[in-house]
Protein backbone atom coordinates (compact mmCIF):
# COMPACT_ATOMS: atom_id res chain seq x y z
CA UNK A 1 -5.45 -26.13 2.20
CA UNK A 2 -3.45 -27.57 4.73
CA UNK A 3 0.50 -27.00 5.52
CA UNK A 4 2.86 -28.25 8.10
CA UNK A 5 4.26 -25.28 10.19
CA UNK A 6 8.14 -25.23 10.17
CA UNK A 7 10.74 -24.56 12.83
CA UNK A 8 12.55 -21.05 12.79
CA UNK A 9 14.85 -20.51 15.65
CA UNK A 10 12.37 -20.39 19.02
CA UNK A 11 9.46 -19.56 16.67
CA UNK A 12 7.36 -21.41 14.01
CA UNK A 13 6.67 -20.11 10.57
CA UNK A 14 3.98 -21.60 7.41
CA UNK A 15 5.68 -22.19 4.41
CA UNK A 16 3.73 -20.61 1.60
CA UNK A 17 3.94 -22.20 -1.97
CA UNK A 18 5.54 -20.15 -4.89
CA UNK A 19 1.53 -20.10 -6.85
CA UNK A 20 -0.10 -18.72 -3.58
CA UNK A 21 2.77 -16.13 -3.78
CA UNK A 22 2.20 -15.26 -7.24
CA UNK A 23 -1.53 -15.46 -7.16
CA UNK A 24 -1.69 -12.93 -4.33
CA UNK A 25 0.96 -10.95 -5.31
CA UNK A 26 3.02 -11.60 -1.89
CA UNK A 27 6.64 -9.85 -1.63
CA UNK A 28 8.71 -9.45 1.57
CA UNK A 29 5.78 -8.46 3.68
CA UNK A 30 2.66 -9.76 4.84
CA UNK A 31 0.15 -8.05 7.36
CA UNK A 32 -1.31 -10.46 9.96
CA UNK A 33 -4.73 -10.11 11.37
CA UNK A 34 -5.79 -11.92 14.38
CA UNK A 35 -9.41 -12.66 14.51
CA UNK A 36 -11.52 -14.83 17.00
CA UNK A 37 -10.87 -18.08 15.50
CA UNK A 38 -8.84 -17.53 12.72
CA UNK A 39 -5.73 -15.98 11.43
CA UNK A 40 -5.71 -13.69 7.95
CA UNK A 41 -2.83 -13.12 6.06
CA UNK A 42 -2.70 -10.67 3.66
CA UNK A 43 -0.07 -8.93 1.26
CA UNK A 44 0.99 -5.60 2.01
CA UNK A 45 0.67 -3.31 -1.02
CA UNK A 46 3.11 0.10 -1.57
CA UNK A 47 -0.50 2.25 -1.56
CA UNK A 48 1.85 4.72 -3.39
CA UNK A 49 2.60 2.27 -6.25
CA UNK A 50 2.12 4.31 -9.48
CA UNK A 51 2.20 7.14 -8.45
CA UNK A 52 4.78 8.64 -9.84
CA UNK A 53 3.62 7.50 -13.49
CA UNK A 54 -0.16 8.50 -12.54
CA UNK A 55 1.18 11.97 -11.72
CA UNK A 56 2.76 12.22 -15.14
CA UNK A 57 0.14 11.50 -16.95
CA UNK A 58 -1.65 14.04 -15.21
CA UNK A 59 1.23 16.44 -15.93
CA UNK A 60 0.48 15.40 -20.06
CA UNK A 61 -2.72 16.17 -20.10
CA UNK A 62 -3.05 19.28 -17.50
CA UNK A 63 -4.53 18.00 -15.06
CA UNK A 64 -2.31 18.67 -12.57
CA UNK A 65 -3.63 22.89 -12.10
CA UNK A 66 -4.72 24.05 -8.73
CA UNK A 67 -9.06 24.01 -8.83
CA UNK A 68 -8.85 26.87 -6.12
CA UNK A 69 -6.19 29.37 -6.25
CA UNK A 70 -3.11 29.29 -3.98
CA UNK A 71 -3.97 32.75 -2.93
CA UNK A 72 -6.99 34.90 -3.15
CA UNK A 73 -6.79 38.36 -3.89
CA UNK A 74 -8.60 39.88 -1.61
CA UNK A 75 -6.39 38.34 1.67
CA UNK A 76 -4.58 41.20 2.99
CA UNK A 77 -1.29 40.36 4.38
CA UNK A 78 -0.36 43.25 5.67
CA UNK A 79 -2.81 43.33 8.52
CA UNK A 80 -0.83 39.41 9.71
């Protein structure tokens, strides 16, 4: 694909079309990596995204316990 960069302020930008934005799912930010002969540009993803409804389905079907207990009965907390 080929695009004609455009003029913004002292800098230059690439216009992107509205089906590469929707095909790769691009927002408000985009990370930019800077290879040897080539530029990548890639959408930046909340890595949190779901969590919170991930974490409730957990919660439903109690899977949310602690695998090792918080505290083990044999620590002694009077000698700290």
């Amino acid at each position: 694909m080929e695009t004609t960069m455009i003029k913004i302020g002292k800098s230059k930008g690439v216009k992107l079309s509205q089906p590469i934005l929707d095909k790769y799912d691009i927002q408000d930010k985009v990370e930019i990596e800077l290879k040897k002969d080539y530029i990548v540009i890639k959408p930046v993803k909340n890595i949190r995204q779901g969590w919170d409804k991930a974490f409730k389905q957990m919660h439903e079907n109690n899977d949310d316990s602690l695998i090792i207990p918080d505290v083990f009965p044999e620590e002694e907390f009077e000698k700290w």
